[in-house]
N, C-alpha and C. Protein backbone atom coordinates (compact mmCIF):
# COMPACT_ATOMS: atom_id res chain seq x y z
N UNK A 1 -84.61 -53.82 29.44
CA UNK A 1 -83.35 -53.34 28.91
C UNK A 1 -82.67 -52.50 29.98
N UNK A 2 -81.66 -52.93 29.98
CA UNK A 2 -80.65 -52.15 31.48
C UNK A 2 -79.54 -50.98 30.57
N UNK A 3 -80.19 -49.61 31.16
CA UNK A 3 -79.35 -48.73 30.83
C UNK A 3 -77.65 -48.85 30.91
N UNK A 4 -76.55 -48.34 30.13
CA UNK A 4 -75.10 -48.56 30.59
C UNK A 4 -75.04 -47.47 31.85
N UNK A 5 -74.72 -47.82 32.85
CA UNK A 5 -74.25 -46.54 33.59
C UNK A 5 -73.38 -45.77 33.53
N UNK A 6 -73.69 -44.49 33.96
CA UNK A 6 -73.27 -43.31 33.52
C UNK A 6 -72.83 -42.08 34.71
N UNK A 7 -73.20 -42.59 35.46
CA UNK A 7 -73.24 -42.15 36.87
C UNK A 7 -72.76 -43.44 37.93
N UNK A 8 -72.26 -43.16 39.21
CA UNK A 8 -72.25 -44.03 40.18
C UNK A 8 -71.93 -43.19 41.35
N UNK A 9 -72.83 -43.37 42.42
CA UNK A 9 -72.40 -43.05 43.47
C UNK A 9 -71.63 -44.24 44.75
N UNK A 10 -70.27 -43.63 45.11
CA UNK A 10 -70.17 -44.49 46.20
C UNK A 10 -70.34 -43.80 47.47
N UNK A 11 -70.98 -44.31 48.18
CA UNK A 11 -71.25 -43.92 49.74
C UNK A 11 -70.83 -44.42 50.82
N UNK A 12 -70.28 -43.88 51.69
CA UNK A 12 -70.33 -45.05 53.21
C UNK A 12 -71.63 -44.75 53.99
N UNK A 13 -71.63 -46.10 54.41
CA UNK A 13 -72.90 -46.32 55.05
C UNK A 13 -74.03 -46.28 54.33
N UNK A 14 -75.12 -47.04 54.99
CA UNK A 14 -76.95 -46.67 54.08
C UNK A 14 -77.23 -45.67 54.58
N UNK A 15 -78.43 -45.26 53.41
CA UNK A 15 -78.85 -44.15 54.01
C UNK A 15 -80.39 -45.12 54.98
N UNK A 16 -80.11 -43.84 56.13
CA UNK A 16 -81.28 -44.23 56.76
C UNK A 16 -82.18 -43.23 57.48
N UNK A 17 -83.45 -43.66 57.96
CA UNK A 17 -83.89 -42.36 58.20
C UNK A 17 -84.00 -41.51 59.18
N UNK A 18 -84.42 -39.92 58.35
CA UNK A 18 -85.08 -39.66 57.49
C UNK A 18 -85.05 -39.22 56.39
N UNK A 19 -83.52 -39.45 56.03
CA UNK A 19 -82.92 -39.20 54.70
C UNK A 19 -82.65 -40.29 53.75
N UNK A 20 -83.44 -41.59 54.24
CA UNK A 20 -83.50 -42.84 53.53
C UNK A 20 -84.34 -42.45 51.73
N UNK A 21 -85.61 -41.96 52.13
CA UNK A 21 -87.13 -41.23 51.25
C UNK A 21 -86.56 -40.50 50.17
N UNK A 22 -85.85 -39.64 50.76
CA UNK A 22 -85.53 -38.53 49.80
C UNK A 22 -84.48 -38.84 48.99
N UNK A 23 -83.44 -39.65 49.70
CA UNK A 23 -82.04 -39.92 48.86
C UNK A 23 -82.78 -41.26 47.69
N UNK A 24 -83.40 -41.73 47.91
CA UNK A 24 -84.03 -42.90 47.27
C UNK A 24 -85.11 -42.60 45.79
N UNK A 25 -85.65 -41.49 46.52
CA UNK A 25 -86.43 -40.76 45.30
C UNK A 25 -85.96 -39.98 44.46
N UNK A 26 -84.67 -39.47 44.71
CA UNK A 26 -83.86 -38.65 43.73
C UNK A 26 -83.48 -39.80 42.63
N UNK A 27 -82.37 -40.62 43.19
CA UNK A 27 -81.83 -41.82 42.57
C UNK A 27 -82.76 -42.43 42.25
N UNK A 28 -84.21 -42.58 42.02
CA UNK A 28 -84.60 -43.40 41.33
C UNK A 28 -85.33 -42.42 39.97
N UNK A 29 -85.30 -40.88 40.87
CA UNK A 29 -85.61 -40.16 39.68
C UNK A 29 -84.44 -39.89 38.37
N UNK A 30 -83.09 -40.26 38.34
CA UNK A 30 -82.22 -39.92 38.10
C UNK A 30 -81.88 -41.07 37.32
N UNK A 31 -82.21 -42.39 37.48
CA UNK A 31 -82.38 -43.85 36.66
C UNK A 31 -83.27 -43.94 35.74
N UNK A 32 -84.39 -42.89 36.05
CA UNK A 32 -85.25 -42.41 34.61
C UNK A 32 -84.43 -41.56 33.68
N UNK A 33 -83.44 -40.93 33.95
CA UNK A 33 -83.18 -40.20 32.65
C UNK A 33 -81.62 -40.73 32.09
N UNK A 34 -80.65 -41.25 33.20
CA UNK A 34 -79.49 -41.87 32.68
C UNK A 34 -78.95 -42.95 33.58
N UNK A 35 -78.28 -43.95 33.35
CA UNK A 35 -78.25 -45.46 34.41
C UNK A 35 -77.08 -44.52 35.60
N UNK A 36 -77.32 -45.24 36.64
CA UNK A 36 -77.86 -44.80 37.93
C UNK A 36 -76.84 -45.98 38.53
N UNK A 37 -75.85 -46.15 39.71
CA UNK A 37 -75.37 -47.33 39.81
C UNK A 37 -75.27 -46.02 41.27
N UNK A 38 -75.63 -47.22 42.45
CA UNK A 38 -74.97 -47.00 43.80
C UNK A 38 -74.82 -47.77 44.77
N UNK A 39 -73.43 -47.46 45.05
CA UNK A 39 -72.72 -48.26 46.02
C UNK A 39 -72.44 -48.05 47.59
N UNK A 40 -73.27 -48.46 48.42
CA UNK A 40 -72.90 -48.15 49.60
C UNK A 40 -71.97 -49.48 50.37
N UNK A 41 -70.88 -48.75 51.01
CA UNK A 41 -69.90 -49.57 51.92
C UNK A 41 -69.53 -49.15 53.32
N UNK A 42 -69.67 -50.65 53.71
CA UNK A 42 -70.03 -50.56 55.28
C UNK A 42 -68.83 -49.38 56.18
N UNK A 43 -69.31 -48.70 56.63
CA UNK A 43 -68.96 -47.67 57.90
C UNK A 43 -68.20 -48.35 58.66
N UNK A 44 -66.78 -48.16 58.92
CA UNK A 44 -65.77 -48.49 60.78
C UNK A 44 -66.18 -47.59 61.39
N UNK A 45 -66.08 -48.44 62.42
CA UNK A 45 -66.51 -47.89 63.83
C UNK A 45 -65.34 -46.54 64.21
N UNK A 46 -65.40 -45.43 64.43
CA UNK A 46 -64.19 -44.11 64.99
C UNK A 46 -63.63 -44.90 66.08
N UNK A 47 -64.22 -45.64 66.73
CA UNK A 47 -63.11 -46.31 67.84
C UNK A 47 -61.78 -46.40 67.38
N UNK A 48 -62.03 -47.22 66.05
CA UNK A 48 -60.75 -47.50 65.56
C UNK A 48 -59.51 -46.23 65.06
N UNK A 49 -60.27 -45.11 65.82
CA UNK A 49 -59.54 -43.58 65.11
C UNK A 49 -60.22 -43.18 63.63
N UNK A 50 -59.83 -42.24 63.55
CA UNK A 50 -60.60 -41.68 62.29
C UNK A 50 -59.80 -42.14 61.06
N UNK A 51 -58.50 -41.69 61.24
CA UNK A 51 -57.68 -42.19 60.31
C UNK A 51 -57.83 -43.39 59.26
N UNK A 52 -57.77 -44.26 60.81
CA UNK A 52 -57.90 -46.14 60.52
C UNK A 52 -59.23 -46.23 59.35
N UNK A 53 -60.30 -45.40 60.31
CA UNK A 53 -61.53 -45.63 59.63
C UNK A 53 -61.65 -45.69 58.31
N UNK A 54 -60.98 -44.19 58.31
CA UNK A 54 -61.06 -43.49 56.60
C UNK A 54 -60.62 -44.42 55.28
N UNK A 55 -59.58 -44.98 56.37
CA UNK A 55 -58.66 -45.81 55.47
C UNK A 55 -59.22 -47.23 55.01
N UNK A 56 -59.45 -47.75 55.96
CA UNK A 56 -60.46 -49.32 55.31
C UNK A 56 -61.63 -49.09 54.67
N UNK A 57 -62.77 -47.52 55.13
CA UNK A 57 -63.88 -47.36 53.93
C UNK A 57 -63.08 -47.19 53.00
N UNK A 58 -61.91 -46.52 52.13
CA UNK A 58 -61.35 -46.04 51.25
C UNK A 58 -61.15 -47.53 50.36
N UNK A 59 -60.67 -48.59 51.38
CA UNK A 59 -60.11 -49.66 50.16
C UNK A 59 -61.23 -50.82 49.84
N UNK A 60 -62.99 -50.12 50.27
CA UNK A 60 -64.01 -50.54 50.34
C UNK A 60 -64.58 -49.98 48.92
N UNK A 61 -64.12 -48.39 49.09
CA UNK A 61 -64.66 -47.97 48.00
C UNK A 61 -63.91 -48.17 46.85
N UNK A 62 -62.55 -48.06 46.67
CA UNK A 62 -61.67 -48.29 45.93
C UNK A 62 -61.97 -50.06 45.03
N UNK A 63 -62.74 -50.60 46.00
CA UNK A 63 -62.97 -52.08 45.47
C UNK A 63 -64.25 -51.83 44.49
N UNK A 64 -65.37 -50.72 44.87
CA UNK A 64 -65.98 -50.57 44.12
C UNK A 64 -66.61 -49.70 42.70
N UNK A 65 -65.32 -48.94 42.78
CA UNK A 65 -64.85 -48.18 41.46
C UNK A 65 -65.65 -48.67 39.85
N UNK A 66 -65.61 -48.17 39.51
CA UNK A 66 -66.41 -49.13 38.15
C UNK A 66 -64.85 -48.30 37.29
N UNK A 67 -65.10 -49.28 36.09
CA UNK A 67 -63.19 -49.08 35.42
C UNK A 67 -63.27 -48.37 34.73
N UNK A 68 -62.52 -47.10 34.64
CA UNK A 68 -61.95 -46.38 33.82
C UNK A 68 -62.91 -44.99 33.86
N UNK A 69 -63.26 -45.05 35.41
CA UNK A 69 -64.63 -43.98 35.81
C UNK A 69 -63.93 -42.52 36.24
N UNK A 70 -64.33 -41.46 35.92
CA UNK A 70 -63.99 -40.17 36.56
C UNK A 70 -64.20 -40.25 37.68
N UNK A 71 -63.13 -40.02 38.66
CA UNK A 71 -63.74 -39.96 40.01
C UNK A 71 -63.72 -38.70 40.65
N UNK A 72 -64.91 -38.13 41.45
CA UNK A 72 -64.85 -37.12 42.10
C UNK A 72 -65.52 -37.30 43.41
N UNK A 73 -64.49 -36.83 44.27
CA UNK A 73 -64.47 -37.15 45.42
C UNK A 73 -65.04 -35.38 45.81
N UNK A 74 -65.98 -36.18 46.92
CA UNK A 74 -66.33 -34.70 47.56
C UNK A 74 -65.74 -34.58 48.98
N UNK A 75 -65.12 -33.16 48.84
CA UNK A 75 -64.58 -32.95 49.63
C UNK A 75 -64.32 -30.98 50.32
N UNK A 76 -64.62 -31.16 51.44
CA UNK A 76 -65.11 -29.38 51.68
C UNK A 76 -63.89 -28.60 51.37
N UNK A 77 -62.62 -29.15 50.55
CA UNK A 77 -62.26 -28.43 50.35
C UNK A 77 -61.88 -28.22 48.67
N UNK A 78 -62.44 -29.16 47.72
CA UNK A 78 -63.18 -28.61 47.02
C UNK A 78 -63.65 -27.62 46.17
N UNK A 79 -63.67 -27.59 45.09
CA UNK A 79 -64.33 -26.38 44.28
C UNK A 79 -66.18 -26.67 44.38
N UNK A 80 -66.66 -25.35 44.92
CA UNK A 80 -68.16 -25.85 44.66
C UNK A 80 -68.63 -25.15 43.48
N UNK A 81 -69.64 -25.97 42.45
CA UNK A 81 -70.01 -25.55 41.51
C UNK A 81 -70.88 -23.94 41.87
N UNK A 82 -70.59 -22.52 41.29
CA UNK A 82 -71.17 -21.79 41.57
C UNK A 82 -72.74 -21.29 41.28
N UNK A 83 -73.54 -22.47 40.63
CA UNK A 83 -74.71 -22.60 40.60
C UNK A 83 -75.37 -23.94 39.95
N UNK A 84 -76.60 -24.28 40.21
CA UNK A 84 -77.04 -25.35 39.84
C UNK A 84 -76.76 -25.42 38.38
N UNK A 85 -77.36 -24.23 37.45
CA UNK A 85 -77.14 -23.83 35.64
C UNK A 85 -75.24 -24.56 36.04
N UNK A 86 -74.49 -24.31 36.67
CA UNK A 86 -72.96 -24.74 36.19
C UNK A 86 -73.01 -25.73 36.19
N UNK A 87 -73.33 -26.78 37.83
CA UNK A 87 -73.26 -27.86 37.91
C UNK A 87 -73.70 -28.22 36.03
N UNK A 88 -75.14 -28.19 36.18
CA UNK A 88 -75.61 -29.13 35.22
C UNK A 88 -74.50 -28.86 33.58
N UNK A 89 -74.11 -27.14 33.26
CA UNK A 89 -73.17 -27.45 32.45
C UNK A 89 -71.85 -28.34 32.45
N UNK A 90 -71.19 -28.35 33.53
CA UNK A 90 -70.47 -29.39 33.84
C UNK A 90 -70.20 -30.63 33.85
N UNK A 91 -72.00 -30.97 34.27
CA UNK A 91 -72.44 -32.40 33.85
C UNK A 91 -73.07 -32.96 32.62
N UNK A 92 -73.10 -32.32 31.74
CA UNK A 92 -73.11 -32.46 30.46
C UNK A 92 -72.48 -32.11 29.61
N UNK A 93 -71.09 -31.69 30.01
CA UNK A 93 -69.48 -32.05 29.39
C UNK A 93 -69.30 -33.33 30.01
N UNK A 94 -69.05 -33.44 31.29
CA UNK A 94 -69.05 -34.77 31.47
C UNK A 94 -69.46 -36.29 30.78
N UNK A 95 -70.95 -36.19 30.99
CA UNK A 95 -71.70 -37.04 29.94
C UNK A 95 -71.64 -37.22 28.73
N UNK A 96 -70.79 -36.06 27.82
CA UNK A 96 -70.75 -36.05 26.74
C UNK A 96 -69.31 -37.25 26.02
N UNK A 97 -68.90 -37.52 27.03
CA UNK A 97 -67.47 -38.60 27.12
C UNK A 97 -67.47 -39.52 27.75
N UNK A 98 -68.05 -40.78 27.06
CA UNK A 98 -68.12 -42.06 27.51
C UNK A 98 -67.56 -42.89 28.37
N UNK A 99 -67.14 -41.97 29.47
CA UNK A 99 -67.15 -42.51 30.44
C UNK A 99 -67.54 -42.21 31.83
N UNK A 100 -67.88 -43.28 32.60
CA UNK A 100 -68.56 -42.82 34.03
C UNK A 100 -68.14 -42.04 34.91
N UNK A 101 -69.35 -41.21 34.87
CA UNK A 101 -68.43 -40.37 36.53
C UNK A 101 -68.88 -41.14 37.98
N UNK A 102 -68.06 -41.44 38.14
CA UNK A 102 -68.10 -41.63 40.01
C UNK A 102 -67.75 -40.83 41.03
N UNK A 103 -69.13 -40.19 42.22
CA UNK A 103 -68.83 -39.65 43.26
C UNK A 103 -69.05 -40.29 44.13
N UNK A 104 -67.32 -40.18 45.35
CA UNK A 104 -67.40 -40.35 46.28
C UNK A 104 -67.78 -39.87 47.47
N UNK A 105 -68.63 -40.23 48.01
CA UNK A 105 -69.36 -39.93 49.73
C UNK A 105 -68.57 -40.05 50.77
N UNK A 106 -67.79 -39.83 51.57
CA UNK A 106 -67.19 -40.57 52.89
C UNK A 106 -68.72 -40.72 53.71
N UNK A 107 -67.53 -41.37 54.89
CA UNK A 107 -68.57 -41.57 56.04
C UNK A 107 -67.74 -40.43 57.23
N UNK A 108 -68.28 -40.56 58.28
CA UNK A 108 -68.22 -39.51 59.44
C UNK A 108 -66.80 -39.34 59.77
N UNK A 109 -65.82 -39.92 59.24
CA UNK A 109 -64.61 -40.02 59.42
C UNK A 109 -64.00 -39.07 57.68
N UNK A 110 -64.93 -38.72 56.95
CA UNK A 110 -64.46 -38.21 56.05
C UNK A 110 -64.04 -39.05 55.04
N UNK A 111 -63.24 -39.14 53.52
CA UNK A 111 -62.93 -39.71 52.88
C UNK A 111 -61.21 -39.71 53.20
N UNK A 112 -60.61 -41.06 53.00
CA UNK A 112 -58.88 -40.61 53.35
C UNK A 112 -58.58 -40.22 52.11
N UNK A 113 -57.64 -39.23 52.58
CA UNK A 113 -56.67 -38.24 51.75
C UNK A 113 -56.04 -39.17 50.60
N UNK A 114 -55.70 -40.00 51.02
CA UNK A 114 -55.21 -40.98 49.86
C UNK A 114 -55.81 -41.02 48.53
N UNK A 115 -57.29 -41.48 49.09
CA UNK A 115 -58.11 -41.53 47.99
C UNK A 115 -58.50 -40.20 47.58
N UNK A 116 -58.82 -39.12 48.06
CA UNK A 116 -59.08 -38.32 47.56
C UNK A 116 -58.05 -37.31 46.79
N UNK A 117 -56.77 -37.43 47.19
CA UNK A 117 -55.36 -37.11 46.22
C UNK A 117 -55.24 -37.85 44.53
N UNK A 118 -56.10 -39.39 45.05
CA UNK A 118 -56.09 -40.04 43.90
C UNK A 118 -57.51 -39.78 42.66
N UNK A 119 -57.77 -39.06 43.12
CA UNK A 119 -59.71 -38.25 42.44
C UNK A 119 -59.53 -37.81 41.34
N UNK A 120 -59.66 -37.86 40.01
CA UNK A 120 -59.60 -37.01 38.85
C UNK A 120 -59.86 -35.36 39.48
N UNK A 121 -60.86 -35.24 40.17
CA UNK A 121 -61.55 -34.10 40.42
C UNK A 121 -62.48 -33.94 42.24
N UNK A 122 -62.13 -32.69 42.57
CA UNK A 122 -62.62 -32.12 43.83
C UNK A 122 -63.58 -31.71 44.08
N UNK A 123 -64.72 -31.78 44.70
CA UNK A 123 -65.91 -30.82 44.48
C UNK A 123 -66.47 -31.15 45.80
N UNK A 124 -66.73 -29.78 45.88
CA UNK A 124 -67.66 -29.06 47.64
C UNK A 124 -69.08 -29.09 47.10
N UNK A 125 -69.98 -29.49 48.13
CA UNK A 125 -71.35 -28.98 48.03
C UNK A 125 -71.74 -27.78 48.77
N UNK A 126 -70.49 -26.99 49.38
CA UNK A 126 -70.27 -25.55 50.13
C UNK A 126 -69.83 -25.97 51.43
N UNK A 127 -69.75 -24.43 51.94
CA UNK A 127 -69.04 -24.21 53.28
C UNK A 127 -69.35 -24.48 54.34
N UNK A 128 -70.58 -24.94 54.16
CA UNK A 128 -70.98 -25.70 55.21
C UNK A 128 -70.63 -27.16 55.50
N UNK A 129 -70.56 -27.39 56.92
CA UNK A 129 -70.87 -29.18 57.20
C UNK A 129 -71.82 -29.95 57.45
N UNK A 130 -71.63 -30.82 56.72
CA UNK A 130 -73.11 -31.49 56.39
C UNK A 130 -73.05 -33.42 56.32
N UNK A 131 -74.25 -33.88 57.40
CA UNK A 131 -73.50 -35.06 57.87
C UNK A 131 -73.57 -35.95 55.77
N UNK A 132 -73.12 -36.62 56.69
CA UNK A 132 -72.69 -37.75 55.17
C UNK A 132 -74.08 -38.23 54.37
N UNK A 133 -75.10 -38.33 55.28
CA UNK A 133 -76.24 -38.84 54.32
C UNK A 133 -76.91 -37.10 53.85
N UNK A 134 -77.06 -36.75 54.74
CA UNK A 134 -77.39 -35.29 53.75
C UNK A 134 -76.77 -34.74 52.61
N UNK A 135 -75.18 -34.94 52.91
CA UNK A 135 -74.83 -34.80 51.63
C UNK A 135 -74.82 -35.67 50.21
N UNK A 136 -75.35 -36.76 50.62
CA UNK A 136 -75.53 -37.74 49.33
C UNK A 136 -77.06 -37.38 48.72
N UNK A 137 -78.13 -37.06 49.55
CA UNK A 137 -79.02 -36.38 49.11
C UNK A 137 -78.95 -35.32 48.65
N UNK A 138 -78.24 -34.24 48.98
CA UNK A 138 -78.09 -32.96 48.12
C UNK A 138 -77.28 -33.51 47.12
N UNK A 139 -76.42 -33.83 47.22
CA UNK A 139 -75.55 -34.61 45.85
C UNK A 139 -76.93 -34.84 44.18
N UNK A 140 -77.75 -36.23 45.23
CA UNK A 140 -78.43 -36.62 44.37
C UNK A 140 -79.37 -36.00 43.91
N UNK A 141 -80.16 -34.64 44.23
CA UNK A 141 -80.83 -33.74 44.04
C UNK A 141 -80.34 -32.85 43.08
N UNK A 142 -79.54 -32.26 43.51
CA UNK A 142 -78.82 -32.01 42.49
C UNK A 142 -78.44 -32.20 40.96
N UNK A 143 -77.90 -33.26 41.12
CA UNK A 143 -77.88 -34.37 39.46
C UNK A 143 -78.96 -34.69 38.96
N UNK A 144 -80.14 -34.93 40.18
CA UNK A 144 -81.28 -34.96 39.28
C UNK A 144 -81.69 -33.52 38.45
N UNK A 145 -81.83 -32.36 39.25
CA UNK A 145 -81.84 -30.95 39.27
C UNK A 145 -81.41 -30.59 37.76
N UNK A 146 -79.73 -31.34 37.73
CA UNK A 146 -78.84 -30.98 36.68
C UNK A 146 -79.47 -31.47 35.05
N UNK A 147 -79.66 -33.19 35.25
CA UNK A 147 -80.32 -33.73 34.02
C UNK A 147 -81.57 -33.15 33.64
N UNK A 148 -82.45 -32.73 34.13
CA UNK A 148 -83.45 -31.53 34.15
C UNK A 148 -83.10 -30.52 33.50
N UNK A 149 -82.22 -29.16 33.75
CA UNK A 149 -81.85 -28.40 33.22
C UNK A 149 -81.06 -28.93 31.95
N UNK A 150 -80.71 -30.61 32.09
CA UNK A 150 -79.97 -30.20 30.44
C UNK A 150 -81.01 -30.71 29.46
N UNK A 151 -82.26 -31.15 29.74
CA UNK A 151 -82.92 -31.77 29.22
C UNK A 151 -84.23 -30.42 28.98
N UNK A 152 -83.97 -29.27 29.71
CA UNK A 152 -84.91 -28.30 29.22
C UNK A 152 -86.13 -28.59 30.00
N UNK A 153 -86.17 -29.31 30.90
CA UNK A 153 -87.44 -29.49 31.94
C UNK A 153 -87.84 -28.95 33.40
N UNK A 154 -89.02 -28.51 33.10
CA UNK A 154 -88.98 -27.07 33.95
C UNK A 154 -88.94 -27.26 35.83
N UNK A 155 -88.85 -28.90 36.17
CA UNK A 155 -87.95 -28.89 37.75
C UNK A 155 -87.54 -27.85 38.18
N UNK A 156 -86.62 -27.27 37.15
CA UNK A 156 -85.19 -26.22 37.87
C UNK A 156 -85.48 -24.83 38.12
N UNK A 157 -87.00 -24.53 38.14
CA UNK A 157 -87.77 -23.31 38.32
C UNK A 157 -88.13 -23.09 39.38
């Protein structure tokens, strides 16, 4: 029986390693408690400028949207949730309304502004910079982190 998804991440690029393990074990810990959908799309080369780049991952990811999904694009500038306890309250308002949230990942060129103007919602994982696969692992750590705390399971200790 295939869970409805409820979550989706889109990413540019795979993850690879040594953040292949960890991003893989979150997301599969995270398909145990609610369906789990992720999308990675192929990375342009910066030759092509950053801009260019941003812009063809954007209508990569934009192709892989699931319909009628919340989208939140991460982006450092962003509201960051001011603790894991928020995140997870957040994410269980979310969940509580049948429909999917989708976060977007850029790749090293960032996400284009376009798309991210077009985001239901903004969100920082903080002030720091952090390359693109690290942040899909803290992402996914996180959410796992979050379904934990809403589920009353003692992970988040």
């Amino acid at each position: 029986m295939s869970r409805t998804t409820r979550l989706q991440i889109i990413a540019v690029g795979k993850l690879r390693p040594p953040h292949d393990a960890a991003g893989h074990m979150y997301e599969e810990r995270i398909r145990e408690r609610v369906g789990l959908r992720v999308d990675e799309v192929a990375a342009e080369k910066l030759q092509v400028g950053e801009a260019q780049a941003a812009k063809r991952e954007a209508e990569r990811i934009r192709a892989r949207l699931l319909d009628g999904a919340w989208t939140v694009a991460l982006d450092p500038v962003g509201k960051a949730p001011a603790s894991s306890e928020a995140l997870a309250a957040w994410l269980g308002t979310r969940l509580d309304v049948p429909r999917p949230v989708t976060f977007l990942i850029g790749g090293a060129a960032g996400l284009d502004p376009e798309l991210v103007s077009g985001a239901d919602e903004h969100m920082s994982l903080g002030s720091l910079t952090l390359p693109h696969q690290l942040a899909r692992v803290l992402l996914a750590e996180q959410l796992y982190r979050s379904l934990c705390i809403l589920a009353g399971h003692p992970y988040h200790h």
